[in-house]
N, C-alpha and C. Protein backbone atom coordinates (compact mmCIF):
# COMPACT_ATOMS: atom_id res chain seq x y z
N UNK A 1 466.12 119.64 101.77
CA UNK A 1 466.53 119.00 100.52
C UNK A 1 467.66 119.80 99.87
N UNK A 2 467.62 121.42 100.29
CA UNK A 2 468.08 122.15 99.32
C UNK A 2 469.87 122.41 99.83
N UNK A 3 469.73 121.83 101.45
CA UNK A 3 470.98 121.75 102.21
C UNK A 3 471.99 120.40 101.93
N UNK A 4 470.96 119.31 101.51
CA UNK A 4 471.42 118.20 101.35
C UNK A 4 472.36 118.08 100.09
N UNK A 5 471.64 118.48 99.16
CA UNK A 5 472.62 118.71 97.76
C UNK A 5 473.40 119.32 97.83
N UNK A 6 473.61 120.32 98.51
CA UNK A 6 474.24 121.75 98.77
C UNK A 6 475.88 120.85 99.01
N UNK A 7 475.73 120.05 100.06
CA UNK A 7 476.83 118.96 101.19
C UNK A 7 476.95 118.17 100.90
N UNK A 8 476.37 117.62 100.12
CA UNK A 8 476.25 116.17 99.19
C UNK A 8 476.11 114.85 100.53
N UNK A 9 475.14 115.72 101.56
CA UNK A 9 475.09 114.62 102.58
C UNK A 9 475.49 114.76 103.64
N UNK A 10 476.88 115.22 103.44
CA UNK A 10 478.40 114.77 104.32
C UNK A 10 477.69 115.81 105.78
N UNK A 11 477.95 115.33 106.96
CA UNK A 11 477.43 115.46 108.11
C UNK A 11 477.83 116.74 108.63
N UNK A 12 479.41 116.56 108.38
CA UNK A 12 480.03 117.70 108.98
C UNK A 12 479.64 119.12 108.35
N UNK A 13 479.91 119.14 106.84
CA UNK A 13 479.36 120.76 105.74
C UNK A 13 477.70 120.69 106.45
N UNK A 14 476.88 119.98 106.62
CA UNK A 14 475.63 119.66 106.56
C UNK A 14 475.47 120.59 108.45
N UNK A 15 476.17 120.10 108.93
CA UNK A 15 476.23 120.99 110.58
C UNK A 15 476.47 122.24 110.60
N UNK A 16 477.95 122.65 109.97
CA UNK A 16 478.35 123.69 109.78
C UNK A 16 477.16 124.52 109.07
N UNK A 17 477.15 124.13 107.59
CA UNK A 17 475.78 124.99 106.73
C UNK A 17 475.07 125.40 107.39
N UNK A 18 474.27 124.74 108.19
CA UNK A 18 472.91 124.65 109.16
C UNK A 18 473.63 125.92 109.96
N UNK A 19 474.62 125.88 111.07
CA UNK A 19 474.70 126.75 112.00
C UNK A 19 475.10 128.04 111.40
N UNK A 20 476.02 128.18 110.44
CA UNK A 20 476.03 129.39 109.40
C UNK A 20 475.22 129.96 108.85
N UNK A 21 473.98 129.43 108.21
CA UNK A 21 472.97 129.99 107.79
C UNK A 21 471.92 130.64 108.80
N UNK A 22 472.13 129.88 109.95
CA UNK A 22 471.57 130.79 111.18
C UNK A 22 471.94 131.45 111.66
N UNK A 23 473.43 131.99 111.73
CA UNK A 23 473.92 133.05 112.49
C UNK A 23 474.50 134.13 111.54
N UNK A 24 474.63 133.76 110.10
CA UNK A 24 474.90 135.15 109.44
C UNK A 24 474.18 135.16 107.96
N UNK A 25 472.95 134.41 107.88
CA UNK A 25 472.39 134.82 106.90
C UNK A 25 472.19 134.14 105.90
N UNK A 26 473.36 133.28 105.31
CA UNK A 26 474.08 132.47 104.75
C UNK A 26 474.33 133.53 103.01
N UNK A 27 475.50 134.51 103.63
CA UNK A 27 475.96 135.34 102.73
C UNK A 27 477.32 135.25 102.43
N UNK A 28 477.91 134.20 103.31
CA UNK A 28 479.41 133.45 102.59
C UNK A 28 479.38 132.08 103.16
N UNK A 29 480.29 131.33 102.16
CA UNK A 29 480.30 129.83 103.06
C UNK A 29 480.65 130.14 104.48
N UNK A 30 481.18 128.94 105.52
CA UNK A 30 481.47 129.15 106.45
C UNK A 30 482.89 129.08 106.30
N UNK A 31 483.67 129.92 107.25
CA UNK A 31 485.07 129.97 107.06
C UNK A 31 485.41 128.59 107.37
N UNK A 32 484.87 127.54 108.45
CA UNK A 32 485.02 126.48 108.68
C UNK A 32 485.47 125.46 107.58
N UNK A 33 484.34 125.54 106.89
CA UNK A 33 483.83 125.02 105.31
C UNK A 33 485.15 124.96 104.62
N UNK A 34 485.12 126.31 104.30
CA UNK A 34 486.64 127.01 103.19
C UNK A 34 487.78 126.28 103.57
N UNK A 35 487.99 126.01 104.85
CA UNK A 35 489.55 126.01 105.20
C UNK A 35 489.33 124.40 105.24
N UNK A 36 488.32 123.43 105.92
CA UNK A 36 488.54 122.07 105.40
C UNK A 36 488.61 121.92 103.76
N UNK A 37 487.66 122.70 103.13
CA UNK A 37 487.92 121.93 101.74
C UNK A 37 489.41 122.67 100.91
N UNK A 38 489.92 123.55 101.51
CA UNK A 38 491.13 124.06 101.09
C UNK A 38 492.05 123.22 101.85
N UNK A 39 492.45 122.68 102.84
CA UNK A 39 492.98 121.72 103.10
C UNK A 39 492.82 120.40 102.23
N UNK A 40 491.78 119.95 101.77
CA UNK A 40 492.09 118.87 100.56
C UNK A 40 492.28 119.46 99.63
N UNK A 41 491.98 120.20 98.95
CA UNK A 41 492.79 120.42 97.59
C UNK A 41 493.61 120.19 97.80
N UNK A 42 494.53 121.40 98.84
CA UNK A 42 496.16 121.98 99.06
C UNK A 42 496.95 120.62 99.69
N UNK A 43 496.34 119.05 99.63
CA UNK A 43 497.05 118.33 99.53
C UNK A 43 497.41 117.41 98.08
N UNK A 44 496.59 118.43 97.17
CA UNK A 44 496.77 117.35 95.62
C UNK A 44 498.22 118.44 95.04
N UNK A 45 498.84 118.02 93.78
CA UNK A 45 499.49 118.87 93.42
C UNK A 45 499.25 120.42 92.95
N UNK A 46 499.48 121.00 93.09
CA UNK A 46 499.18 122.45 92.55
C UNK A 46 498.49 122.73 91.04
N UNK A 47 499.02 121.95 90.23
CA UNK A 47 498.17 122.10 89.01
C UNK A 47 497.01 121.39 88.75
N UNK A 48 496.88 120.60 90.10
CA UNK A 48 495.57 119.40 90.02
C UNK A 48 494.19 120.88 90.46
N UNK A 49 494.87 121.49 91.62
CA UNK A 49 493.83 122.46 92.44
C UNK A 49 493.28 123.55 91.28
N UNK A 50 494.83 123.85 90.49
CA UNK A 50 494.25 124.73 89.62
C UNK A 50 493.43 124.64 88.46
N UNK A 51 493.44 123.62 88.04
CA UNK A 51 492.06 122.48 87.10
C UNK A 51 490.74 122.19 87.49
N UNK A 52 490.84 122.19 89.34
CA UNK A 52 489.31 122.31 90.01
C UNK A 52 489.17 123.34 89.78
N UNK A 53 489.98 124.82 89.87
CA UNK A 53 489.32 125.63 90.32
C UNK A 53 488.66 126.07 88.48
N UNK A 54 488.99 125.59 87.39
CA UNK A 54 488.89 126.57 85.96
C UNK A 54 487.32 125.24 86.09
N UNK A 55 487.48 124.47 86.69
CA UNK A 55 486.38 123.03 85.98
C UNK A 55 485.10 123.96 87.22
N UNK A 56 485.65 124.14 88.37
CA UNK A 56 484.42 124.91 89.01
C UNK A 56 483.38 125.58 88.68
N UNK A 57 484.34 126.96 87.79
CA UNK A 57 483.55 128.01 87.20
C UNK A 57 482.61 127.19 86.12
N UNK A 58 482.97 125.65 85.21
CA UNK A 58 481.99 125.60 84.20
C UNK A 58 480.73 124.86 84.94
N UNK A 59 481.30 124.64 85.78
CA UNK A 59 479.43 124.49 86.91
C UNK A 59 479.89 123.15 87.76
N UNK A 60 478.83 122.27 88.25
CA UNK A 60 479.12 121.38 89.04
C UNK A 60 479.58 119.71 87.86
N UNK A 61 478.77 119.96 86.67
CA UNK A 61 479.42 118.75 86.16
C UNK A 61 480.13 119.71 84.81
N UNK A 62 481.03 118.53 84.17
CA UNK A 62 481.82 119.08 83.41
C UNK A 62 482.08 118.13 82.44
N UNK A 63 482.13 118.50 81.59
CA UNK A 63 483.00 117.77 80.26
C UNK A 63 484.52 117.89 80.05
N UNK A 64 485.12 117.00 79.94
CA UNK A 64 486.80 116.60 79.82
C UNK A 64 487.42 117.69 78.58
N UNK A 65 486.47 117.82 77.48
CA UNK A 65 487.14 118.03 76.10
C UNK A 65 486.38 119.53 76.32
N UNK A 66 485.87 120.40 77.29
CA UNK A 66 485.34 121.56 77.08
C UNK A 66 486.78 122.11 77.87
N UNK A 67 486.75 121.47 79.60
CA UNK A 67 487.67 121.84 80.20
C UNK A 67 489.61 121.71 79.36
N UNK A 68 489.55 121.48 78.59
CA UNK A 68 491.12 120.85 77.68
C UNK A 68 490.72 122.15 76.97
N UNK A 69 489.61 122.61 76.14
CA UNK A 69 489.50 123.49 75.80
C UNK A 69 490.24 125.35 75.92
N UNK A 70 489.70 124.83 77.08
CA UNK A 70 490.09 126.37 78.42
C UNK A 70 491.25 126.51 79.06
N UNK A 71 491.92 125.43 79.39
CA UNK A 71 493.15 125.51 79.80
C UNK A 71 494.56 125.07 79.28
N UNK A 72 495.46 125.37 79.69
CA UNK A 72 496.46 124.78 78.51
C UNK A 72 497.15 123.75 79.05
N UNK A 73 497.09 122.68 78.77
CA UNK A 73 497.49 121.07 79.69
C UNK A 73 496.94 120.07 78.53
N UNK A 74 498.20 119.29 78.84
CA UNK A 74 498.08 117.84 77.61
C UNK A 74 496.76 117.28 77.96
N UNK A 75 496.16 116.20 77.43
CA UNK A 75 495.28 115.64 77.39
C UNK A 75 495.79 114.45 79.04
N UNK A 76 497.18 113.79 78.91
CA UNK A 76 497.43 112.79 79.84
C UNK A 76 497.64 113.67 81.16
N UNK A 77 498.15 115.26 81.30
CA UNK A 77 498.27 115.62 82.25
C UNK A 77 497.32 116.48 82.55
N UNK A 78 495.83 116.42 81.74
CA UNK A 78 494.64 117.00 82.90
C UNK A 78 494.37 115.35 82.65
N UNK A 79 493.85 114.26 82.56
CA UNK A 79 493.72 113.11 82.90
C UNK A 79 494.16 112.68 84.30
N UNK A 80 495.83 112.82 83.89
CA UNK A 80 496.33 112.68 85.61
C UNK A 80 495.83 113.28 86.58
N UNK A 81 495.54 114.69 86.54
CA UNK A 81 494.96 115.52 87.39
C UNK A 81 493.66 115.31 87.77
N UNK A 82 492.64 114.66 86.73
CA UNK A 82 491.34 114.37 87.19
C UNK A 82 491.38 113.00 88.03
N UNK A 83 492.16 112.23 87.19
CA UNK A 83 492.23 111.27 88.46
C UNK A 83 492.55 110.86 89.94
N UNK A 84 493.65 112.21 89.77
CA UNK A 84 493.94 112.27 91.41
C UNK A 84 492.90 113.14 92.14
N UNK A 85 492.22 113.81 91.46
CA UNK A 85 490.99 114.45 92.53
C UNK A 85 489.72 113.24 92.55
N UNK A 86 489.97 112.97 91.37
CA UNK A 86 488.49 111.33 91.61
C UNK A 86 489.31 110.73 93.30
N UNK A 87 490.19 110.02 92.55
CA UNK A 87 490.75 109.20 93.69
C UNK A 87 490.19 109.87 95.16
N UNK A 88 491.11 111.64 95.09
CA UNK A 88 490.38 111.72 96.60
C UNK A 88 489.31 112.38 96.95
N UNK A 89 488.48 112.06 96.19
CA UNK A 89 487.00 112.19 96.72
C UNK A 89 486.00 113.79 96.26
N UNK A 90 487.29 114.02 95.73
CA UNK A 90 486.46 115.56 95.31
C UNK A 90 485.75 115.64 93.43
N UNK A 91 486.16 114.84 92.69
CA UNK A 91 484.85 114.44 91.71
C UNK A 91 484.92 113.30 91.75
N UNK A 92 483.46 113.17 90.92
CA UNK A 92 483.40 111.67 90.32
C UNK A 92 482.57 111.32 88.72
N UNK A 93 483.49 110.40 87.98
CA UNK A 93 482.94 110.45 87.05
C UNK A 93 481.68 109.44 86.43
N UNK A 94 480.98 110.05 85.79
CA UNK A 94 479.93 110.08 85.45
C UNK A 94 479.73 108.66 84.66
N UNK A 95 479.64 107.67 84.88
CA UNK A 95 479.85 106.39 84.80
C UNK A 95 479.19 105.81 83.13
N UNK A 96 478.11 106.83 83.04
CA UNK A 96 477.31 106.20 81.37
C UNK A 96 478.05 107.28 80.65
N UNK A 97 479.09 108.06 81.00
CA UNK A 97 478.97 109.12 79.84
C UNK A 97 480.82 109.41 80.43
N UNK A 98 481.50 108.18 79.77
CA UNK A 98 483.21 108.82 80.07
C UNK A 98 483.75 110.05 79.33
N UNK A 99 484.33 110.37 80.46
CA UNK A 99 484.55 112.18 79.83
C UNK A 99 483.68 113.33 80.93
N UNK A 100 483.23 112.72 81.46
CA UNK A 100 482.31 113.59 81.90
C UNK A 100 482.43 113.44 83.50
N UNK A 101 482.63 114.84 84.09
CA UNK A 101 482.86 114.61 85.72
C UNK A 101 482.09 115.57 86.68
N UNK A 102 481.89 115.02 87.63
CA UNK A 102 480.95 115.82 88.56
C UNK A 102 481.46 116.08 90.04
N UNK A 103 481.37 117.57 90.42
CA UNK A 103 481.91 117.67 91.89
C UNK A 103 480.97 116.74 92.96
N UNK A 104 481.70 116.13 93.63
CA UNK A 104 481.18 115.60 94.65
C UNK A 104 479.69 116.15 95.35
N UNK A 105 480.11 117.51 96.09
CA UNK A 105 478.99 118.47 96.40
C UNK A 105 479.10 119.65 95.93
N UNK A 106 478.21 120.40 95.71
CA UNK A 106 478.27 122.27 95.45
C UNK A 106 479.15 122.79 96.38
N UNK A 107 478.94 122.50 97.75
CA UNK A 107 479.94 123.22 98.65
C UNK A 107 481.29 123.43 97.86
N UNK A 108 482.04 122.43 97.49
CA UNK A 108 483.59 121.86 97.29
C UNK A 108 483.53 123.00 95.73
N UNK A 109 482.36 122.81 94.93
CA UNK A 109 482.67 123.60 93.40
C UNK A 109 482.66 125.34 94.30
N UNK A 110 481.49 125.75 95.17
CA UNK A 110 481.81 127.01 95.24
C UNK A 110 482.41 127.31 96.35
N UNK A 111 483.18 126.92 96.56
CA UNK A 111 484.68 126.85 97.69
C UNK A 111 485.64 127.40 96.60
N UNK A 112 485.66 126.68 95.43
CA UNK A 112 487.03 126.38 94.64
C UNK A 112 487.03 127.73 93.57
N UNK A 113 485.93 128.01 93.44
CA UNK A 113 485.39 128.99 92.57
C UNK A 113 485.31 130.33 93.38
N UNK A 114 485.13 130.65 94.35
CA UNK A 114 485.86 131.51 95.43
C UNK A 114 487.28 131.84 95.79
N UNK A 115 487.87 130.95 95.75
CA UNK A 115 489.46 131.26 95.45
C UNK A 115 490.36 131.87 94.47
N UNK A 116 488.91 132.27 93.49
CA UNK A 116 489.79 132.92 92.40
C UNK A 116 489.67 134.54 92.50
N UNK A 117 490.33 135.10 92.04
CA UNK A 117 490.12 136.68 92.04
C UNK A 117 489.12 137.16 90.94
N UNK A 118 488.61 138.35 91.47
CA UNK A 118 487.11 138.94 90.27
C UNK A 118 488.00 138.68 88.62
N UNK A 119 489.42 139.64 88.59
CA UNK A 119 490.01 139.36 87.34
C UNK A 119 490.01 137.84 86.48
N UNK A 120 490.56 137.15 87.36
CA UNK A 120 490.57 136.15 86.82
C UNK A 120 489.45 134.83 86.37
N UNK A 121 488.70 134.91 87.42
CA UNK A 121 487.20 134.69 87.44
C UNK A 121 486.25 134.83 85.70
N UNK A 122 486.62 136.07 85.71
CA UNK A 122 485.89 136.78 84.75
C UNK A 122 486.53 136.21 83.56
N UNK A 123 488.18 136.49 83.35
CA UNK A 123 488.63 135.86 82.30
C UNK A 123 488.63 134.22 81.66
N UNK A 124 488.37 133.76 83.16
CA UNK A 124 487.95 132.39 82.67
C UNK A 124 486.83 132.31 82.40
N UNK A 125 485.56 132.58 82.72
CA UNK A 125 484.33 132.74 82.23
C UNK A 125 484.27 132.91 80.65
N UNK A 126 484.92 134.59 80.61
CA UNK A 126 485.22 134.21 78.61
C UNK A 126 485.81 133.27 77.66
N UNK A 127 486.59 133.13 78.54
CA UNK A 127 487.07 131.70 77.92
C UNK A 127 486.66 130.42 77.56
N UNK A 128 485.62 129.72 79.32
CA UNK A 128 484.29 129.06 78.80
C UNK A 128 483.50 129.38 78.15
N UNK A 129 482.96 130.50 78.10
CA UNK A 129 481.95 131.10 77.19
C UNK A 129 482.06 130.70 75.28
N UNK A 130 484.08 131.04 75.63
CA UNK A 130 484.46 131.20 73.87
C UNK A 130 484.62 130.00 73.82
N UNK A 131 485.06 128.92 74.70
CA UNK A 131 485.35 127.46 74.03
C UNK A 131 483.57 126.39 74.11
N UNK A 132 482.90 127.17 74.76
CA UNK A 132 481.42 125.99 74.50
C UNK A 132 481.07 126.79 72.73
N UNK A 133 481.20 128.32 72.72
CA UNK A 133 480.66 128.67 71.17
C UNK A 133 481.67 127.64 70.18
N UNK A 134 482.93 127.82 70.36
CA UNK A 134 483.32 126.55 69.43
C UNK A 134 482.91 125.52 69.25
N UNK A 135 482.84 124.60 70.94
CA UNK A 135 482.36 123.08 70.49
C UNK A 135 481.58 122.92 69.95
N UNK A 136 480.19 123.83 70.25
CA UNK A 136 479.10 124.05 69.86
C UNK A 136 478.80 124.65 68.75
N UNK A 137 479.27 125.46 67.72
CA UNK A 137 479.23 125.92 66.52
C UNK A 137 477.96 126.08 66.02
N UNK A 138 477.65 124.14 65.03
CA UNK A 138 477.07 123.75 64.61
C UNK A 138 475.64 124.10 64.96
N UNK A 139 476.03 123.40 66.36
CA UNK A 139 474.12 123.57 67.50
C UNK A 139 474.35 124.26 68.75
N UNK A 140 474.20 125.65 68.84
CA UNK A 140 474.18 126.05 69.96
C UNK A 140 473.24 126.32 70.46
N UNK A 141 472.20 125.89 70.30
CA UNK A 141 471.18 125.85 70.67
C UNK A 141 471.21 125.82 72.29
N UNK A 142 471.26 124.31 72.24
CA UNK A 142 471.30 123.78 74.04
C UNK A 142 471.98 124.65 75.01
N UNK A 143 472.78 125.42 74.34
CA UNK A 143 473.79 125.95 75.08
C UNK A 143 473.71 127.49 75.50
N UNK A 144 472.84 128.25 74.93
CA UNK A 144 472.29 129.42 75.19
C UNK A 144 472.26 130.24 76.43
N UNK A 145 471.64 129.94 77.42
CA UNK A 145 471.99 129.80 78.87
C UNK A 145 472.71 129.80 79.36
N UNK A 146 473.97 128.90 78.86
CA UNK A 146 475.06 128.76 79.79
C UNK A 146 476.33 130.02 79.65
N UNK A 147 475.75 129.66 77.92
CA UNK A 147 476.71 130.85 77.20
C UNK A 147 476.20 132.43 77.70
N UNK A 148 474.77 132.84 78.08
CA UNK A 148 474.67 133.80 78.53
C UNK A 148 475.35 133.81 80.12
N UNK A 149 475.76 132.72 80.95
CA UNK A 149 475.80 132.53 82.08
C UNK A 149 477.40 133.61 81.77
N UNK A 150 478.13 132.57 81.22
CA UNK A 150 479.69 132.54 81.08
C UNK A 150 479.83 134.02 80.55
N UNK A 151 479.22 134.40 79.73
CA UNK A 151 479.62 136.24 78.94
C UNK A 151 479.04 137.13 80.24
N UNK A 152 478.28 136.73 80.76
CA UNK A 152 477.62 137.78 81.90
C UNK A 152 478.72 137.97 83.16
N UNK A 153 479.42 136.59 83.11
CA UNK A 153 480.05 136.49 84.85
C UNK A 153 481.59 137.19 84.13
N UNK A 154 481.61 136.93 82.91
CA UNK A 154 482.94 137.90 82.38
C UNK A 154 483.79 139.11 82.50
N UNK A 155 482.52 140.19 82.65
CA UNK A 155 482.63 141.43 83.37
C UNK A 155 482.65 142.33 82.00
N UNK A 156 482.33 143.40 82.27
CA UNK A 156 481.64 144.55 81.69
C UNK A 156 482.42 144.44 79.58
N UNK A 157 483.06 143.92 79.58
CA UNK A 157 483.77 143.71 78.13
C UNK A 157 483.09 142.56 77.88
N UNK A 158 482.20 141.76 78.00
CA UNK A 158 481.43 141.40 76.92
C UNK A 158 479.96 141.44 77.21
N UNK A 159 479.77 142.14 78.16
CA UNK A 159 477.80 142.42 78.17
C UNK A 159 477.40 142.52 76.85
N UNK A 160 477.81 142.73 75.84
CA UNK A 160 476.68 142.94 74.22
C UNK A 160 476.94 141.45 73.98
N UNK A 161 477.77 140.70 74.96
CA UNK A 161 477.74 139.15 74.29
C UNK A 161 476.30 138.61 75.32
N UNK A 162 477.37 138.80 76.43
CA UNK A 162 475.81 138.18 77.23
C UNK A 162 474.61 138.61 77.11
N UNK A 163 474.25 139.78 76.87
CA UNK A 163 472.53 140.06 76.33
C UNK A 163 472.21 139.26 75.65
N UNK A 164 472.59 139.02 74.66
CA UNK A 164 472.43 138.55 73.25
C UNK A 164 472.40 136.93 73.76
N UNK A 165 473.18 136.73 74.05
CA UNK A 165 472.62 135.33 74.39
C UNK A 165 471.74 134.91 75.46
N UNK A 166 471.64 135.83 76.44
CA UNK A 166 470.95 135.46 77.47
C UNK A 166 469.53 136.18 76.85
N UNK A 167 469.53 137.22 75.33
CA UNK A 167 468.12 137.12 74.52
C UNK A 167 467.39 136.23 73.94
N UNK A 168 468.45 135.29 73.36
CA UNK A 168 468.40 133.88 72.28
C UNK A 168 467.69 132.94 73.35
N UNK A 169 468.09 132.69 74.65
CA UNK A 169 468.35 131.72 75.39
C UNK A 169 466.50 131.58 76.21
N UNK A 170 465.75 133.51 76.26
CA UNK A 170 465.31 133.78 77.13
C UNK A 170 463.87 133.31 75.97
N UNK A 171 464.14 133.98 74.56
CA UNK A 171 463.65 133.17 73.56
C UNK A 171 463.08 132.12 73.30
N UNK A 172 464.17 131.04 73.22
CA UNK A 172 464.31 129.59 73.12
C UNK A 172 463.23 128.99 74.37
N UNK A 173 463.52 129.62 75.66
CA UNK A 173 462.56 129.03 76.58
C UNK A 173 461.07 129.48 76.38
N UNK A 174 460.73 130.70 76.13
CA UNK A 174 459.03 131.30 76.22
C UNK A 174 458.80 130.25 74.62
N UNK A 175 459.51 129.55 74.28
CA UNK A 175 459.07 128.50 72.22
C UNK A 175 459.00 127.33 73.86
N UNK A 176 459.96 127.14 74.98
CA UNK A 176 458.93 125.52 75.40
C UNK A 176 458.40 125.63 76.21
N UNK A 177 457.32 126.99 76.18
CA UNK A 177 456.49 127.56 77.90
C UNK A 177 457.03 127.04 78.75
N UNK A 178 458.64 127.61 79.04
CA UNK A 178 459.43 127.32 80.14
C UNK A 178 459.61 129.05 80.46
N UNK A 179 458.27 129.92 81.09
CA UNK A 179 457.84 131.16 81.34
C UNK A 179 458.93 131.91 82.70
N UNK A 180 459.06 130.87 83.47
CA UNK A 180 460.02 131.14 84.46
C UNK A 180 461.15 131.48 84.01
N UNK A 181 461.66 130.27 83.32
CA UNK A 181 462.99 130.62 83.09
C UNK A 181 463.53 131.75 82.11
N UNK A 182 462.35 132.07 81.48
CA UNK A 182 462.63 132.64 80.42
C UNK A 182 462.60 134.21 80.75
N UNK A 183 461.98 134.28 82.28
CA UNK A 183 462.25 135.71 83.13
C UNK A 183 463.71 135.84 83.68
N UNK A 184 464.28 134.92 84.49
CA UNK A 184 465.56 135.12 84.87
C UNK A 184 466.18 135.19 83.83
N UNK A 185 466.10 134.58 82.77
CA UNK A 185 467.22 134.99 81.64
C UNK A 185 466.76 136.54 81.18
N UNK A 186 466.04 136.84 80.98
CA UNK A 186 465.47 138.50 81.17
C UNK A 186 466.38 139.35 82.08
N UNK A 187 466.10 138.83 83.24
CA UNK A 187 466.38 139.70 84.09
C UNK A 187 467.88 139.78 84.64
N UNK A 188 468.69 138.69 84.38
CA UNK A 188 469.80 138.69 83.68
C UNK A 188 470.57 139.52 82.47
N UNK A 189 469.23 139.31 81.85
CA UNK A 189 470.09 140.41 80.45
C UNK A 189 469.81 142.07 81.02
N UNK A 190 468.39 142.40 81.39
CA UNK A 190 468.58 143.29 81.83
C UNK A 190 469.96 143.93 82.84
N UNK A 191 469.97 143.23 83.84
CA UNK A 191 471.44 143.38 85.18
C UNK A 191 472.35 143.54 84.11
């Protein structure tokens, strides 16, 4: 089940996965993997790839007005850009909720999210981190988690952010005897 989501199905990631995870562990994608789904990007325009790769880091689905947030691009030219990756097959949007887009499979988000360097990685992370505390202001409630996700993957200049939220977050879960989760966010803040 856990391969299926992983591939979103697709036969070929679904072969490859399978034989990769048997012969090295499954401690990087398969180079196989990387270089087909870097071959579709590297046929959209260059600023389309570089919009997967900032929409990657905010997870597998995404919001339009978080990602506009984070990067600096008109509203019609990340539009254009989302549409030419809908078109070829690498998201799709979320049909009850416009605005809202989802990678095809996990493979394709942590393919794209691999291509970035630790520096930059990290700096976009703060950046998601700082543009969900904006949207969110009001109620950040819901968002606790993610925001500990984004300050943690940041790198060592904002750990007193990510504790702190991944404290709030670890909190918030042991109030809906959600006991599990409320350890990894622990053990998160601890790391």
């Amino acid at each position: 089940r856990r391969l299926h989501v992983e591939t979103g199905g697709n036969p070929l990631f679904l072969r490859q996965l399978a034989r990769h995870l048997e012969e090295e562990r499954g401690e990087r994608l398969p180079r196989g993997i990387r270089e087909l789904i870097g071959r579709r990007v590297a046929k959209l325009p260059e600023e389309t790839g570089r919009l997967l790769r900032v929409a990657a880091l905010i997870g597998r689905d995404f919001e339009l007005d978080l990602l506009e947030r984070v990067v600096d691009s008109s509203e019609d030219a990340l539009l254009d850009s989302l549409d030419l990756a809908v078109g070829a097959g690498l998201l799709v949007e979320v049909p009850s909720t416009p605005g809202r887009y989802s990678f095809t499979h996990a493979l394709l988000r942590a393919t794209l999210e691999d291509e970035l360097t630790a520096t930059r990685r990290a700096r976009l992370h703060r950046r998601i981190g700082e543009a969900i505390e904006q949207k969110f202001r009001a109620r950040p409630e819901p968002h606790l988690a993610e925001l500990a996700r984004h300050f943690a993957a940041a790198g060592p200049e904002e750990v007193d952010r990510a504790v702190a939220e991944a404290l709030r977050a670890a909190d918030q879960a042991t109030a809906r005897l959600a006991f599990e989760e409320a350890v990894e966010l622990l053990r998160g803040a601890l790391a």
